[in-house]
Protein backbone atom coordinates (compact mmCIF):
# COMPACT_ATOMS: atom_id res chain seq x y z
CA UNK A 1 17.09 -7.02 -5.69
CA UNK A 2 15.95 -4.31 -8.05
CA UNK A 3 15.53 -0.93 -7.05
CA UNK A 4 13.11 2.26 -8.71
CA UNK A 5 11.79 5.12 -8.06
CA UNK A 6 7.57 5.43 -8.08
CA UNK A 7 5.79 8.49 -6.94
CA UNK A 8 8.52 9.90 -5.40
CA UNK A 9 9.27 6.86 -2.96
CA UNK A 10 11.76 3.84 -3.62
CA UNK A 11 10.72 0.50 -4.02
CA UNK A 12 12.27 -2.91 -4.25
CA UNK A 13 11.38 -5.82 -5.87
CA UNK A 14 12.83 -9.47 -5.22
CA UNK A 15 12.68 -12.49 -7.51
CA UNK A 16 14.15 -15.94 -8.54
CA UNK A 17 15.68 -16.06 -12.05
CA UNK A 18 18.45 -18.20 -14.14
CA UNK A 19 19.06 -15.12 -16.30
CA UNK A 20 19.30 -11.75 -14.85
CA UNK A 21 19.74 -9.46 -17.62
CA UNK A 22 16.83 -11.03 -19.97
CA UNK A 23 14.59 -10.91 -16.55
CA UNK A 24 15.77 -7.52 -15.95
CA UNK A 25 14.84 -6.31 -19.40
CA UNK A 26 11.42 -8.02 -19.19
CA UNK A 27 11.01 -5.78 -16.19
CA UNK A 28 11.73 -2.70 -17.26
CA UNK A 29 9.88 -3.37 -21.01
CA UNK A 30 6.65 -3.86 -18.81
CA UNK A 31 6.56 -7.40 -19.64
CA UNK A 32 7.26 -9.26 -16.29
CA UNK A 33 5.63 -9.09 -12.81
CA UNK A 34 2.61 -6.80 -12.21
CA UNK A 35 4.00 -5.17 -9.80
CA UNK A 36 6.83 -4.12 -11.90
CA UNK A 37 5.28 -2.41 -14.69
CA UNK A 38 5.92 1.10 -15.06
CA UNK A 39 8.91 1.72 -13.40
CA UNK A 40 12.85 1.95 -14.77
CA UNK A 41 14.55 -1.01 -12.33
CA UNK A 42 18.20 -1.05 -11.52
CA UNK A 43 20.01 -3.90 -10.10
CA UNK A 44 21.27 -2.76 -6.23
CA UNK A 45 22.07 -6.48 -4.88
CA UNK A 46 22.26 -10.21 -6.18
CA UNK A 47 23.65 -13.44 -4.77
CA UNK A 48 24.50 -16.51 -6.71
CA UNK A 49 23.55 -20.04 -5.19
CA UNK A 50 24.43 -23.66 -6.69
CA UNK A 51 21.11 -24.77 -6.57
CA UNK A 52 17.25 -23.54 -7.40
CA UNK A 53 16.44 -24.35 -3.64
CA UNK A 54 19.02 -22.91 -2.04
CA UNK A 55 18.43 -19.66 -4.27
CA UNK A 56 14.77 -19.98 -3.88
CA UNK A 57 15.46 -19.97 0.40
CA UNK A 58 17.41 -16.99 0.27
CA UNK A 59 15.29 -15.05 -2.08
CA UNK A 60 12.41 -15.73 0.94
CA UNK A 61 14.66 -14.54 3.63
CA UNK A 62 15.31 -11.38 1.67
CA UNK A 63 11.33 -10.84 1.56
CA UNK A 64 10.75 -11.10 5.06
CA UNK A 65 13.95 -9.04 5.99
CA UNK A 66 12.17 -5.62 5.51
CA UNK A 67 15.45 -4.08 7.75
CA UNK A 68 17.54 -5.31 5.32
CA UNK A 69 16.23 -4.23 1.99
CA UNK A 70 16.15 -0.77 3.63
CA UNK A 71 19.93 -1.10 4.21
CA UNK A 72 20.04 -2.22 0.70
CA UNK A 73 18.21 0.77 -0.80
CA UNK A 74 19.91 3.53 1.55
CA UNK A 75 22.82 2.34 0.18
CA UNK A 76 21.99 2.74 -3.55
CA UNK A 77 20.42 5.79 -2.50
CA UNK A 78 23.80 7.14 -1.04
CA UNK A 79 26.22 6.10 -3.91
């Protein structure tokens, strides 16, 4: 999960990749997802899985679980 800071508020953003860093710099050079343009993104959380649809499941379950990205980013925000 990547975290930044936009008008004041924080936001997340969740996604699939095979390579974190190179996605992570595509993200923050404004050459990724729409909805990440604009914004300096941090890593907060990440989970490894053996396969694509295993990874693919849990990214899903992290999208729906709005509780949990909250926990997520009150943590970052806190240290």
């Amino acid at each position: 999960m990547l975290v930044a800071k936009r008008k004041g508020r924080l936001i997340s953003y969740v996604g699939y990749t095979i390579n974190l860093s190179k996605r992570l710099n595509l993200h923050n050079q404004s050459k990724a997802a729409k909805f990440t343009r604009g914004s300096n993104w941090k890593i907060v959380y990440k989970e490894i899985h053996k396969s694509k649809s295993k990874a693919l499941k849990a990214e899903y379950k992290l999208k729906k679980n709005y509780l949990l990205r909250k926990k997520i980013k009150q943590k970052y925000l806190n240290g």
